[in-house]
PDB file of N, CA and C in Angstrom:
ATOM      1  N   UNK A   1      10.819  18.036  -5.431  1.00  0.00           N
ATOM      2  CA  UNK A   1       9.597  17.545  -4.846  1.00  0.00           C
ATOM      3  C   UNK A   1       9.468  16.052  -5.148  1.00  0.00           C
ATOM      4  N   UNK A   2       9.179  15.212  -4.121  1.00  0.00           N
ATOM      5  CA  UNK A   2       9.442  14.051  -4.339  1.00  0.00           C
ATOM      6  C   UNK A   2       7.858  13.441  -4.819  1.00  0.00           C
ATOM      7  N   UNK A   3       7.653  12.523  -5.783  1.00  0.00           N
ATOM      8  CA  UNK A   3       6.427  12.337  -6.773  1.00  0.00           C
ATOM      9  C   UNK A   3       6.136  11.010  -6.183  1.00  0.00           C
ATOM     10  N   UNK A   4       4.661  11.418  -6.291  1.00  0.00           N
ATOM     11  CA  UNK A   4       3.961   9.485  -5.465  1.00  0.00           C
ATOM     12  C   UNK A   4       3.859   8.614  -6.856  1.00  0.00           C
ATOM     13  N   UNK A   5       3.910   7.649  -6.315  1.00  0.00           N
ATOM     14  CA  UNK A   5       3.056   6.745  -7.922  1.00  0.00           C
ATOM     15  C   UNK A   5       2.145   7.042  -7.668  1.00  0.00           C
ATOM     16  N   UNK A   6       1.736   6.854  -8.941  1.00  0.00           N
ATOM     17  CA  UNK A   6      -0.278   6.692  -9.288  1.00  0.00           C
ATOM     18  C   UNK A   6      -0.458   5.355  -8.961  1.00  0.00           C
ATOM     19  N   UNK A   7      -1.726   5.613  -8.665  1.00  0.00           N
ATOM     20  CA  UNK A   7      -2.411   4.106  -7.493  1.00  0.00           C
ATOM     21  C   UNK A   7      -2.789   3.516  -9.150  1.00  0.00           C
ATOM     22  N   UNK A   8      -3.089   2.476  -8.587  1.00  0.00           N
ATOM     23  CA  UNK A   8      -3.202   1.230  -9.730  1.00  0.00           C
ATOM     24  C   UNK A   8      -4.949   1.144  -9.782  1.00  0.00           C
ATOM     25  N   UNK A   9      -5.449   2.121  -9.282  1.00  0.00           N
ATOM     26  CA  UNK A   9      -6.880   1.932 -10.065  1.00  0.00           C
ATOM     27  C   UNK A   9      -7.298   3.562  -9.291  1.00  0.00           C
ATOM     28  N   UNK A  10      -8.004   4.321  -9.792  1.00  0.00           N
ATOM     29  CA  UNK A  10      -8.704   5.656  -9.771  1.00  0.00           C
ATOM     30  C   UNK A  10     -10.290   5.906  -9.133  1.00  0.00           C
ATOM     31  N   UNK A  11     -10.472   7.166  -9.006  1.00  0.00           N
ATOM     32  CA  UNK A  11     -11.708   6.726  -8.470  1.00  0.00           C
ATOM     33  C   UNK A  11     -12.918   6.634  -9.250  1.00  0.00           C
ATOM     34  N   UNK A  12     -12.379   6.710 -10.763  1.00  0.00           N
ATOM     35  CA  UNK A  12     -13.661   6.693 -11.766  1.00  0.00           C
ATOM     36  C   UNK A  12     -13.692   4.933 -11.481  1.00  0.00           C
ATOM     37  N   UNK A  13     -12.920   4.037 -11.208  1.00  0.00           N
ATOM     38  CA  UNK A  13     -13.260   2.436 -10.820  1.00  0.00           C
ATOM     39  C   UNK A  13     -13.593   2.258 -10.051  1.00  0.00           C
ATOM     40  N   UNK A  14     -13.473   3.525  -8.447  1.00  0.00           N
ATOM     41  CA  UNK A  14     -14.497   3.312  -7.245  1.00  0.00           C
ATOM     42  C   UNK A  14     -16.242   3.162  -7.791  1.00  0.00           C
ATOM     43  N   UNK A  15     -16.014   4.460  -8.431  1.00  0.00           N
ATOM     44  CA  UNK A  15     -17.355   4.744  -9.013  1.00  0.00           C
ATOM     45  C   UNK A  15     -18.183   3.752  -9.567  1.00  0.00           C
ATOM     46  N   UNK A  16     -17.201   3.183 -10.747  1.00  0.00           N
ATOM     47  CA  UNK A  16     -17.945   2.177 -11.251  1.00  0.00           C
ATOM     48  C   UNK A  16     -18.452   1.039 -10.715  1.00  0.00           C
ATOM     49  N   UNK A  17     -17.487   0.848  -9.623  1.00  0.00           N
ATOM     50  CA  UNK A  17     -17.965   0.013  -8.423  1.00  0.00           C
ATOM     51  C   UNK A  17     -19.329   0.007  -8.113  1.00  0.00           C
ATOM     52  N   UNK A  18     -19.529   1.089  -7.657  1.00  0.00           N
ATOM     53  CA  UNK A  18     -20.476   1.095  -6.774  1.00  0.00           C
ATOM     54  C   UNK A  18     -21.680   0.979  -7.284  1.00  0.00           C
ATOM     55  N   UNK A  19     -21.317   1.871  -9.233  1.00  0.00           N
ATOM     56  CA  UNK A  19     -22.443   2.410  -9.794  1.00  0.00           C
ATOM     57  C   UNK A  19     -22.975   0.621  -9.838  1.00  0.00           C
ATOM     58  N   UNK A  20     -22.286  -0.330 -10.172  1.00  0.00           N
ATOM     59  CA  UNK A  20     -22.448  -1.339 -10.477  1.00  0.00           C
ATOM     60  C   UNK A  20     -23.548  -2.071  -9.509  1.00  0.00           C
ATOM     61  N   UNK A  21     -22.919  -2.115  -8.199  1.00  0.00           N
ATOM     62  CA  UNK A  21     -23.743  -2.435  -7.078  1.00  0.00           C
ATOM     63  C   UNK A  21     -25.216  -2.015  -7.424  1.00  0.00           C
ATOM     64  N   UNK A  22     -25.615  -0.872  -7.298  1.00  0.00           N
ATOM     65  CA  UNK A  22     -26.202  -0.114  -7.300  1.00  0.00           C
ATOM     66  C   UNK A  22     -27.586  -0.756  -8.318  1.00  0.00           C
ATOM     67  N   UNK A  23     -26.818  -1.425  -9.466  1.00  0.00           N
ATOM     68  CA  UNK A  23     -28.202  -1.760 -10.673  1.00  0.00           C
ATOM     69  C   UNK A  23     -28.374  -3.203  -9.907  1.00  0.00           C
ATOM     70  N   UNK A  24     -27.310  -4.020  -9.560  1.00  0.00           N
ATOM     71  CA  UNK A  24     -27.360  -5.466  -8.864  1.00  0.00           C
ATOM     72  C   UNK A  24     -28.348  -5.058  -7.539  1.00  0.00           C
ATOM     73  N   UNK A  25     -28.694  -4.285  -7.010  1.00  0.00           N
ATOM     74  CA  UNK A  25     -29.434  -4.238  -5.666  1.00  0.00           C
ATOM     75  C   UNK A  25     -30.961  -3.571  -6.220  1.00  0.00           C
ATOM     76  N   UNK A  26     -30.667  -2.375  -7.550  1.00  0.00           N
ATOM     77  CA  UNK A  26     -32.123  -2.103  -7.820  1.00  0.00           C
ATOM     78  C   UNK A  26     -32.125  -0.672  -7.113  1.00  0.00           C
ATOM     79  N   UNK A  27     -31.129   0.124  -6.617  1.00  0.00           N
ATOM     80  CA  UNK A  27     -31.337   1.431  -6.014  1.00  0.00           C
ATOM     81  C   UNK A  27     -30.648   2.219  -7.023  1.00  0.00           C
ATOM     82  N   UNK A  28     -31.358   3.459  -7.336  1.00  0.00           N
ATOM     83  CA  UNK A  28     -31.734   4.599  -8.159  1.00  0.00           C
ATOM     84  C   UNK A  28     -30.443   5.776  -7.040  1.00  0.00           C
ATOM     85  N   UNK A  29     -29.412   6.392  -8.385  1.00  0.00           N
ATOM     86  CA  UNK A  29     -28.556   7.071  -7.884  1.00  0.00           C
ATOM     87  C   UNK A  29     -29.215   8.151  -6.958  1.00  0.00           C
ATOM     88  N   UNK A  30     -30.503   8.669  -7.372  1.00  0.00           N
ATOM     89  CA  UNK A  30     -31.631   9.454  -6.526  1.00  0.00           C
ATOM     90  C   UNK A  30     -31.339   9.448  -5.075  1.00  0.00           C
ATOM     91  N   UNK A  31     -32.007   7.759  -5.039  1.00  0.00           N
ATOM     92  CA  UNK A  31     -31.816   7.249  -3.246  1.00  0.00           C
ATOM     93  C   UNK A  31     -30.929   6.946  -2.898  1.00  0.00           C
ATOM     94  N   UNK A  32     -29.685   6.880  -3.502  1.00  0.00           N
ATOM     95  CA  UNK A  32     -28.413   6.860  -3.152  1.00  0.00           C
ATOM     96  C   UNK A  32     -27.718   8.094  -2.267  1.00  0.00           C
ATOM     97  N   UNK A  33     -28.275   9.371  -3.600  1.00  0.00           N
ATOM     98  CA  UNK A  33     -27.713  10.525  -2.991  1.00  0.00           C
ATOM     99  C   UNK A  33     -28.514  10.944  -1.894  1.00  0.00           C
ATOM    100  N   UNK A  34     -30.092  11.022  -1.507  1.00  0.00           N
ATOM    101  CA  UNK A  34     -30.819  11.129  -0.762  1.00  0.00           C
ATOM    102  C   UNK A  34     -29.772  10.495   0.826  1.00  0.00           C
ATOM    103  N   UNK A  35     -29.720   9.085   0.714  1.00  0.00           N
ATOM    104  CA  UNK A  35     -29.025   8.011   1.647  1.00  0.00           C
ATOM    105  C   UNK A  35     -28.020   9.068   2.353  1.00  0.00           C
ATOM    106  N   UNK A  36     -26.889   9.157   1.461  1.00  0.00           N
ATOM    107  CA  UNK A  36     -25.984  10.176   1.868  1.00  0.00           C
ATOM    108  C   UNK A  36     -26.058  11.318   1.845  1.00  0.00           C
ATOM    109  N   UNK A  37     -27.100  12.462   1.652  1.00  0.00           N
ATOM    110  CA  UNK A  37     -27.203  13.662   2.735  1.00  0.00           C
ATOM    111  C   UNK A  37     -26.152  14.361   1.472  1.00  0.00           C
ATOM    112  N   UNK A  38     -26.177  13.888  -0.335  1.00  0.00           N
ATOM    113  CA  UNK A  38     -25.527  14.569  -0.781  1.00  0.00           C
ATOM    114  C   UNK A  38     -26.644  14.988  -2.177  1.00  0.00           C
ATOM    115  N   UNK A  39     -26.158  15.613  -2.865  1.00  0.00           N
ATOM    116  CA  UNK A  39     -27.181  16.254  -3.919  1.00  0.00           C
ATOM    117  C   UNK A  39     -26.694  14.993  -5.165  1.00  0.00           C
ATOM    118  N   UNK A  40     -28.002  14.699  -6.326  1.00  0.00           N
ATOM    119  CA  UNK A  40     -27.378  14.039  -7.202  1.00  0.00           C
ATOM    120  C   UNK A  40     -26.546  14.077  -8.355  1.00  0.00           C
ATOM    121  N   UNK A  41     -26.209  15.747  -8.405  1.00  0.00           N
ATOM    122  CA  UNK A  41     -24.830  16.094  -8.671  1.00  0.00           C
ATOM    123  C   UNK A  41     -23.699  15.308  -8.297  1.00  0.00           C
ATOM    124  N   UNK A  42     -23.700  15.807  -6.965  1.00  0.00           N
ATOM    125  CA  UNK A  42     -22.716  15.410  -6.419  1.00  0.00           C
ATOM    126  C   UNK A  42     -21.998  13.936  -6.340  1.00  0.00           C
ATOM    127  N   UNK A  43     -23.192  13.184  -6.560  1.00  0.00           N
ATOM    128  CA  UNK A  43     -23.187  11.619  -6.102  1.00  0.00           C
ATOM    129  C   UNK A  43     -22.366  11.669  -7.797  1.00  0.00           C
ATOM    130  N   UNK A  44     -23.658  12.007  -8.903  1.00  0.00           N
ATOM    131  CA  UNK A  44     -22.928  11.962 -10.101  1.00  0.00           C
ATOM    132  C   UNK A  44     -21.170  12.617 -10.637  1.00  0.00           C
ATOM    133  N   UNK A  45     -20.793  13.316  -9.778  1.00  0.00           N
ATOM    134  CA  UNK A  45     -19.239  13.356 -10.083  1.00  0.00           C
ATOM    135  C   UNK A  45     -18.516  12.425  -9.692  1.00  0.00           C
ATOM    136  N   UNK A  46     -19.123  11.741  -8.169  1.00  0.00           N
ATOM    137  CA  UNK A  46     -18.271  10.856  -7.330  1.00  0.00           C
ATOM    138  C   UNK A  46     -18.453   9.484  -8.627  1.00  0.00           C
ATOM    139  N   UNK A  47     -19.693   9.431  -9.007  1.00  0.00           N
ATOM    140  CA  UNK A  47     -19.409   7.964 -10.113  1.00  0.00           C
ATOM    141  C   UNK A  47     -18.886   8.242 -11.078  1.00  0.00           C
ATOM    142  N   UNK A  48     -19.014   9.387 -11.663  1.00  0.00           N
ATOM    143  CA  UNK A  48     -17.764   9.822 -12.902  1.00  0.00           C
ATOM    144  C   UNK A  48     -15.989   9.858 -12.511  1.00  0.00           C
ATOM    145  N   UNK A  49     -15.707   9.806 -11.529  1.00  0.00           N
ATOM    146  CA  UNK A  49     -14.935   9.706 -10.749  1.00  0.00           C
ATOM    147  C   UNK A  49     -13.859  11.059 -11.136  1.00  0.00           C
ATOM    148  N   UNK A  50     -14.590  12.012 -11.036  1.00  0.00           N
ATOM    149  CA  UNK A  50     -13.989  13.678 -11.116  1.00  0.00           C
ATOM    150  C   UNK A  50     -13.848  14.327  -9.990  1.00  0.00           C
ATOM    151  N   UNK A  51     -14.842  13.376  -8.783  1.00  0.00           N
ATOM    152  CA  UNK A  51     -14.376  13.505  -7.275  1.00  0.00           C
ATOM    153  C   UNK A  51     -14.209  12.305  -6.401  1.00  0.00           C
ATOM    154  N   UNK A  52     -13.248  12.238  -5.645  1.00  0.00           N
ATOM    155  CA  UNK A  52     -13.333  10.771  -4.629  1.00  0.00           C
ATOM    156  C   UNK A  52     -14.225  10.369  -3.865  1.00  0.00           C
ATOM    157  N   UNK A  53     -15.343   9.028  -3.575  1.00  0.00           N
ATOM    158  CA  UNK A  53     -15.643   8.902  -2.179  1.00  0.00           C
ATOM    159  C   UNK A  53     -14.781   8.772  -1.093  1.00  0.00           C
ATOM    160  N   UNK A  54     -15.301   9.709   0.284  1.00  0.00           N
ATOM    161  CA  UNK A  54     -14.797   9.608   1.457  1.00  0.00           C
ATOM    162  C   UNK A  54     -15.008   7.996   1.430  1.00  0.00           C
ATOM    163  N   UNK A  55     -14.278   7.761   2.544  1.00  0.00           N
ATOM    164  CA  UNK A  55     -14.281   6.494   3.072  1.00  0.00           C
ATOM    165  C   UNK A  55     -15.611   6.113   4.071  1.00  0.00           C
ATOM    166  N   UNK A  56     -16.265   7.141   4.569  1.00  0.00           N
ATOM    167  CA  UNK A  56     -17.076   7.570   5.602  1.00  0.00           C
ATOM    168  C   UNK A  56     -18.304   7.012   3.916  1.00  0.00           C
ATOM    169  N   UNK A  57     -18.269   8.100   2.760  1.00  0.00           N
ATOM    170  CA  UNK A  57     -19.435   7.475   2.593  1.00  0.00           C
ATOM    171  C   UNK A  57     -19.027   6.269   1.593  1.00  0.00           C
ATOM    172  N   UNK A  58     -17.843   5.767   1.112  1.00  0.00           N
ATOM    173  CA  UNK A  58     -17.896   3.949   1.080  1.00  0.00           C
ATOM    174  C   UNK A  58     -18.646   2.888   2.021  1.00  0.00           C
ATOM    175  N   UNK A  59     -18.484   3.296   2.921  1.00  0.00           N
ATOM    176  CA  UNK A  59     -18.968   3.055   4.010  1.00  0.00           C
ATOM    177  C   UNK A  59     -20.613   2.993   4.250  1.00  0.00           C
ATOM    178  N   UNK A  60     -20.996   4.037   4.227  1.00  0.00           N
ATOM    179  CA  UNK A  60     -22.672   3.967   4.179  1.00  0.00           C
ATOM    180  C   UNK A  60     -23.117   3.459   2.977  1.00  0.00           C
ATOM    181  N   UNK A  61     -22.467   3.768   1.849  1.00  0.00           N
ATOM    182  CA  UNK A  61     -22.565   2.622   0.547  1.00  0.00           C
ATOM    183  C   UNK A  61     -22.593   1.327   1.044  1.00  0.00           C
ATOM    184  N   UNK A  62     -22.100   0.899   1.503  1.00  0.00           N
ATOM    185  CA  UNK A  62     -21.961  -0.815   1.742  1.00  0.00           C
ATOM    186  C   UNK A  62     -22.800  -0.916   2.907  1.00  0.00           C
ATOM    187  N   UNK A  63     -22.852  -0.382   3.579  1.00  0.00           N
ATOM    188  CA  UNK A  63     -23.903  -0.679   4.528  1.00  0.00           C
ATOM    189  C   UNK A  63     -25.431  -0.631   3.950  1.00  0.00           C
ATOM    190  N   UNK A  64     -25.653   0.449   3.380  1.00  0.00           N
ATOM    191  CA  UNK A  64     -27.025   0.191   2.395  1.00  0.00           C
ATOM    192  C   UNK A  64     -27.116  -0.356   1.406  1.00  0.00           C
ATOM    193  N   UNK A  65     -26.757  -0.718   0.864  1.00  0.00           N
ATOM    194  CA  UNK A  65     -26.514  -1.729  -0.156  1.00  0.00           C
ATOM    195  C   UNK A  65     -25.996  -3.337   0.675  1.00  0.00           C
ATOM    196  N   UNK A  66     -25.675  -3.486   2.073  1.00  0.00           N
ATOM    197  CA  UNK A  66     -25.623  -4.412   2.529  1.00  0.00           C
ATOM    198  C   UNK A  66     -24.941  -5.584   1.879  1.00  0.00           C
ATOM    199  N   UNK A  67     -23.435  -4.863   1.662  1.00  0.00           N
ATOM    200  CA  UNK A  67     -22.219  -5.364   1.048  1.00  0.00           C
ATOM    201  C   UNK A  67     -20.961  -5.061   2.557  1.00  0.00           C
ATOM    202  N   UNK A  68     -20.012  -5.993   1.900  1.00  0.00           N
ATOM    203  CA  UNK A  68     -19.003  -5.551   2.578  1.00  0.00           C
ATOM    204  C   UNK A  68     -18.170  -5.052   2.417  1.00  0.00           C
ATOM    205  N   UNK A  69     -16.837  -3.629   2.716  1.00  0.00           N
ATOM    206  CA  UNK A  69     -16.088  -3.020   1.778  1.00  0.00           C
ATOM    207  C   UNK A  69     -15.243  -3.643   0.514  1.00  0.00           C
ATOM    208  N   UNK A  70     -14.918  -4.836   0.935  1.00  0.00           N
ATOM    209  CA  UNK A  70     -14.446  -5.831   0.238  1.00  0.00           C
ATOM    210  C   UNK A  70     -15.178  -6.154  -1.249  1.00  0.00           C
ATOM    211  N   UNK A  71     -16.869  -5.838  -0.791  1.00  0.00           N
ATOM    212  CA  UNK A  71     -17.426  -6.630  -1.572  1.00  0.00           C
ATOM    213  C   UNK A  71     -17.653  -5.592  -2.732  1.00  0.00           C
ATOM    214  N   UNK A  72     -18.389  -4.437  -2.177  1.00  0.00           N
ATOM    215  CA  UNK A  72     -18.195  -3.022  -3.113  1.00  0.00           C
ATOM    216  C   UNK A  72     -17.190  -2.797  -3.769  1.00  0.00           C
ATOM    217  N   UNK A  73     -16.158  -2.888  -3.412  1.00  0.00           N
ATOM    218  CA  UNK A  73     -14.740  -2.044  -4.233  1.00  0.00           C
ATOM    219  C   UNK A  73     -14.614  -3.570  -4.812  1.00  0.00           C
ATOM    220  N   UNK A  74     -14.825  -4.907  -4.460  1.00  0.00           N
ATOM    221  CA  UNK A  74     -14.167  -5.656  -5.510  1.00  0.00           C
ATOM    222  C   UNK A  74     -12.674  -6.415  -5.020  1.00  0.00           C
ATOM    223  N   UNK A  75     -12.167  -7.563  -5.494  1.00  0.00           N
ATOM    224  CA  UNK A  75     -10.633  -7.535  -5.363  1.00  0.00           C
ATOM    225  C   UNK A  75      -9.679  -6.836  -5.576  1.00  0.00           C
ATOM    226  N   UNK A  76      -9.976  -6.404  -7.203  1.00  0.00           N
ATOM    227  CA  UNK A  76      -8.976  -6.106  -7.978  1.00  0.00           C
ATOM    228  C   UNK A  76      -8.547  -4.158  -7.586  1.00  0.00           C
ATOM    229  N   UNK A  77      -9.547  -3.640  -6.769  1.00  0.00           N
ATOM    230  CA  UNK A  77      -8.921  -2.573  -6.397  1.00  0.00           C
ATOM    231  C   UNK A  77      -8.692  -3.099  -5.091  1.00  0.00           C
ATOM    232  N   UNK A  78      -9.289  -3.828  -4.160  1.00  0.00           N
ATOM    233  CA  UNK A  78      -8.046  -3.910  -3.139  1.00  0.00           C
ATOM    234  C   UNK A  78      -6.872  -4.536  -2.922  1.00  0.00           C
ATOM    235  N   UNK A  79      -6.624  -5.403  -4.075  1.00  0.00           N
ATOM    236  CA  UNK A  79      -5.158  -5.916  -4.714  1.00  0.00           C
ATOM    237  C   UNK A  79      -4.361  -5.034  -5.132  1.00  0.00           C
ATOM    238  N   UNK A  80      -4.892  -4.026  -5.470  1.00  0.00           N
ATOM    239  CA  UNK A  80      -4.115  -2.759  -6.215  1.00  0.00           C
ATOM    240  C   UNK A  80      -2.683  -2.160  -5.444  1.00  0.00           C
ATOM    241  N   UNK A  81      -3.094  -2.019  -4.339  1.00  0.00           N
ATOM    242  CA  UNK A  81      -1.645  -1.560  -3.444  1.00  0.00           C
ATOM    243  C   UNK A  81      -1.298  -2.651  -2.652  1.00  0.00           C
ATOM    244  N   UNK A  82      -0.235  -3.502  -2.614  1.00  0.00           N
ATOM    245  CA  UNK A  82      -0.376  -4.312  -1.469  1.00  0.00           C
ATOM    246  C   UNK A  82       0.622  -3.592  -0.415  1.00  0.00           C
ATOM    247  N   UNK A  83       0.367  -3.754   0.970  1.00  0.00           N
ATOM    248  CA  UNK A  83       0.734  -3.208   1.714  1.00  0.00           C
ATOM    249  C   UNK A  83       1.101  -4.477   3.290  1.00  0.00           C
ATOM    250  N   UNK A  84       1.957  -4.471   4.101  1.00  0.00           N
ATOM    251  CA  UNK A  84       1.485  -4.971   5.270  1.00  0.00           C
ATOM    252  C   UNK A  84       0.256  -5.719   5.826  1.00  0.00           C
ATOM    253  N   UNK A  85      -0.581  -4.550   5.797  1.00  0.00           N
ATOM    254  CA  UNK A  85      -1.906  -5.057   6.288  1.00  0.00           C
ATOM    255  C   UNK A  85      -2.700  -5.443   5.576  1.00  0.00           C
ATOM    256  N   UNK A  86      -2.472  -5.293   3.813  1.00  0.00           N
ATOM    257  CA  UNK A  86      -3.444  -5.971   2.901  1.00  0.00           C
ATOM    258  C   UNK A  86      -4.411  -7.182   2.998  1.00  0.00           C
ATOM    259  N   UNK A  87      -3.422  -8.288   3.946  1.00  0.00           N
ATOM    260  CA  UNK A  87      -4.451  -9.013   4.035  1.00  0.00           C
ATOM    261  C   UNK A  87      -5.015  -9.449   5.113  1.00  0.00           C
ATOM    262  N   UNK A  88      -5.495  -8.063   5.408  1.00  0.00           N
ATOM    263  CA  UNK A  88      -6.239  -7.946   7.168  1.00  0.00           C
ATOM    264  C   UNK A  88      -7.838  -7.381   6.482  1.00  0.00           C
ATOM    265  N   UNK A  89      -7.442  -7.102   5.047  1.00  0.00           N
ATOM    266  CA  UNK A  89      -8.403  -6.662   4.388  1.00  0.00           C
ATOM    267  C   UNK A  89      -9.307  -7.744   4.292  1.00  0.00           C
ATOM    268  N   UNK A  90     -10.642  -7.976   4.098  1.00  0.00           N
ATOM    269  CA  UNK A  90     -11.310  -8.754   3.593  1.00  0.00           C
ATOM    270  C   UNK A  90     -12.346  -8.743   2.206  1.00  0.00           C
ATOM    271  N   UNK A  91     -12.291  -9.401   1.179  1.00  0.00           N
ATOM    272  CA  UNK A  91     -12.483  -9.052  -0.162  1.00  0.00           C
ATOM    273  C   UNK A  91     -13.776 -10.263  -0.624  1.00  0.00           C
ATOM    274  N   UNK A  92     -15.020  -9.877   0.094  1.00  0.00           N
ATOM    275  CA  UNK A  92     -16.162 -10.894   0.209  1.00  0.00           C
ATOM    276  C   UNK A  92     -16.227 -11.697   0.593  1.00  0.00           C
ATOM    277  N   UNK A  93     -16.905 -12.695   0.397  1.00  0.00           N
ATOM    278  CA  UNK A  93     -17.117 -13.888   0.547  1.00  0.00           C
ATOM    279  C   UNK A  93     -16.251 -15.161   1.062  1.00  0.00           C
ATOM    280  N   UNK A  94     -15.020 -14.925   0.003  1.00  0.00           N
ATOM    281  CA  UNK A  94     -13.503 -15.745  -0.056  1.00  0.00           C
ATOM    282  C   UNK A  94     -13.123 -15.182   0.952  1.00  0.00           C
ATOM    283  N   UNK A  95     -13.168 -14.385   1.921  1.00  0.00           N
ATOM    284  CA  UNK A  95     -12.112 -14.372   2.623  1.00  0.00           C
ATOM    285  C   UNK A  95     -12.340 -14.905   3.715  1.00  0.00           C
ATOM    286  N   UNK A  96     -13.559 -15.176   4.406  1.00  0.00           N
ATOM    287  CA  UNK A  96     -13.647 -16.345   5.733  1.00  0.00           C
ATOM    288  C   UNK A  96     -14.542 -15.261   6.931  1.00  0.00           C
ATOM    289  N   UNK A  97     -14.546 -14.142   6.491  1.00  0.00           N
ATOM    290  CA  UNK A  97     -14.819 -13.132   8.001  1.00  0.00           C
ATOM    291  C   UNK A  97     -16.821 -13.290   7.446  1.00  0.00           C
ATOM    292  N   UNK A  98     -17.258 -12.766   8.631  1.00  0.00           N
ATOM    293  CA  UNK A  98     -18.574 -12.852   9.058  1.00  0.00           C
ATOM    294  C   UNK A  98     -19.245 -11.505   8.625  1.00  0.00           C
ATOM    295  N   UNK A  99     -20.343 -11.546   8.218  1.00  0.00           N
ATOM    296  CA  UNK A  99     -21.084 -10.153   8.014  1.00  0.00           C
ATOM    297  C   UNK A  99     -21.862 -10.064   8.979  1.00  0.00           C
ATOM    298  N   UNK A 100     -21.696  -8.933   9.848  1.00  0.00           N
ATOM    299  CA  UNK A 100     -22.448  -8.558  10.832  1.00  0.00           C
ATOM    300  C   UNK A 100     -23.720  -7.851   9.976  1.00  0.00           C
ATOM    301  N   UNK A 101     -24.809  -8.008  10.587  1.00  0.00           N
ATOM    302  CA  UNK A 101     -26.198  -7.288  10.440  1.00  0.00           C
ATOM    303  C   UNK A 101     -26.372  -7.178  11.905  1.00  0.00           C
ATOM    304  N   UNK A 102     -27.748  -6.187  11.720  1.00  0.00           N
ATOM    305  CA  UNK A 102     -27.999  -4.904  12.911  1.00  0.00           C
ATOM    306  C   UNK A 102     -29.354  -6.419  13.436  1.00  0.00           C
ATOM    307  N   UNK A 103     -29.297  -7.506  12.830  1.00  0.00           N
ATOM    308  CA  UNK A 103     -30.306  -8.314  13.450  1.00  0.00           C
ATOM    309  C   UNK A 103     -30.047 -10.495  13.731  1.00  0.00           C
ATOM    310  N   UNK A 104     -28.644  -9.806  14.019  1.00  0.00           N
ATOM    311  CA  UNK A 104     -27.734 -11.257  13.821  1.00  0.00           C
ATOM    312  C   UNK A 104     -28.789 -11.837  15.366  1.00  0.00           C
ATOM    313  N   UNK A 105     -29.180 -13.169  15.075  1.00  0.00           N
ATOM    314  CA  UNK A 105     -29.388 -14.027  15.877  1.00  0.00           C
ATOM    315  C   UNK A 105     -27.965 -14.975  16.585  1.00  0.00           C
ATOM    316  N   UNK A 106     -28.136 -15.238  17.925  1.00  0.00           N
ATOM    317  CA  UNK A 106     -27.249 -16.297  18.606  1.00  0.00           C
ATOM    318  C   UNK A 106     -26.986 -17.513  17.823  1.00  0.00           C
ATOM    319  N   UNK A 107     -25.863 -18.363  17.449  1.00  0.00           N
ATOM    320  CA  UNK A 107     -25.881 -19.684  17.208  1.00  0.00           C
ATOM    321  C   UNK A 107     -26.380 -20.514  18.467  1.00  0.00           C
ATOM    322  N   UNK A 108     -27.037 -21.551  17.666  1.00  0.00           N
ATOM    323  CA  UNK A 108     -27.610 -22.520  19.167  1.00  0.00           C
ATOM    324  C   UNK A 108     -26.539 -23.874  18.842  1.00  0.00           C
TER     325      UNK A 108
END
């Protein structure tokens, strides 16, 4: 049976990610789990990192918290694998791309 490497960061560092976000924005794991339609069990394994976030809810993480995936997970886990498309990735601020909001005005 042929064996994968282990990824260079886990999801107890997703977790911490986020948990991190989370005190920087002022939202309570409560309304977190509420947000995502999950129990605060549940939310609490995903930050202990004894279960993975989907990508689906990374995703609504950064959107409510009004981050970008880049900005949630951090560099240093998306440095973790480099791949081809790694740097199609964008990792906040530094990387040059635009944050869309649901209330972007026209440039004049």
């Amino acid at each position: 049976m042929k064996r994968h490497p282990e990824p260079a960061f886990t999801a107890a560092d997703v977790g911490t990610e986020v948990r991190v976000w989370l005190t920087r924005r002022g939202m309570s794991q409560r309304q977190l789990a509420e947000a995502l339609d999950i129990t605060p069990s549940a939310l609490s394994r995903r930050l202990r990192g004894v279960m993975a976030f989907s990508i689906t809810e990374l995703a609504q993480v950064a959107e409510l918290l009004e981050l970008t995936l880049g900005d949630l997970l951090g560099r240093n886990i998306l440095q973790a694998r480099r791949s081809p498309h790694t740097e199609l990735v964008g990792a906040g601020a530094s990387s040059g791309l635009l944050r869309l909001d649901s209330n972007q005005q026209p440039f004049d």
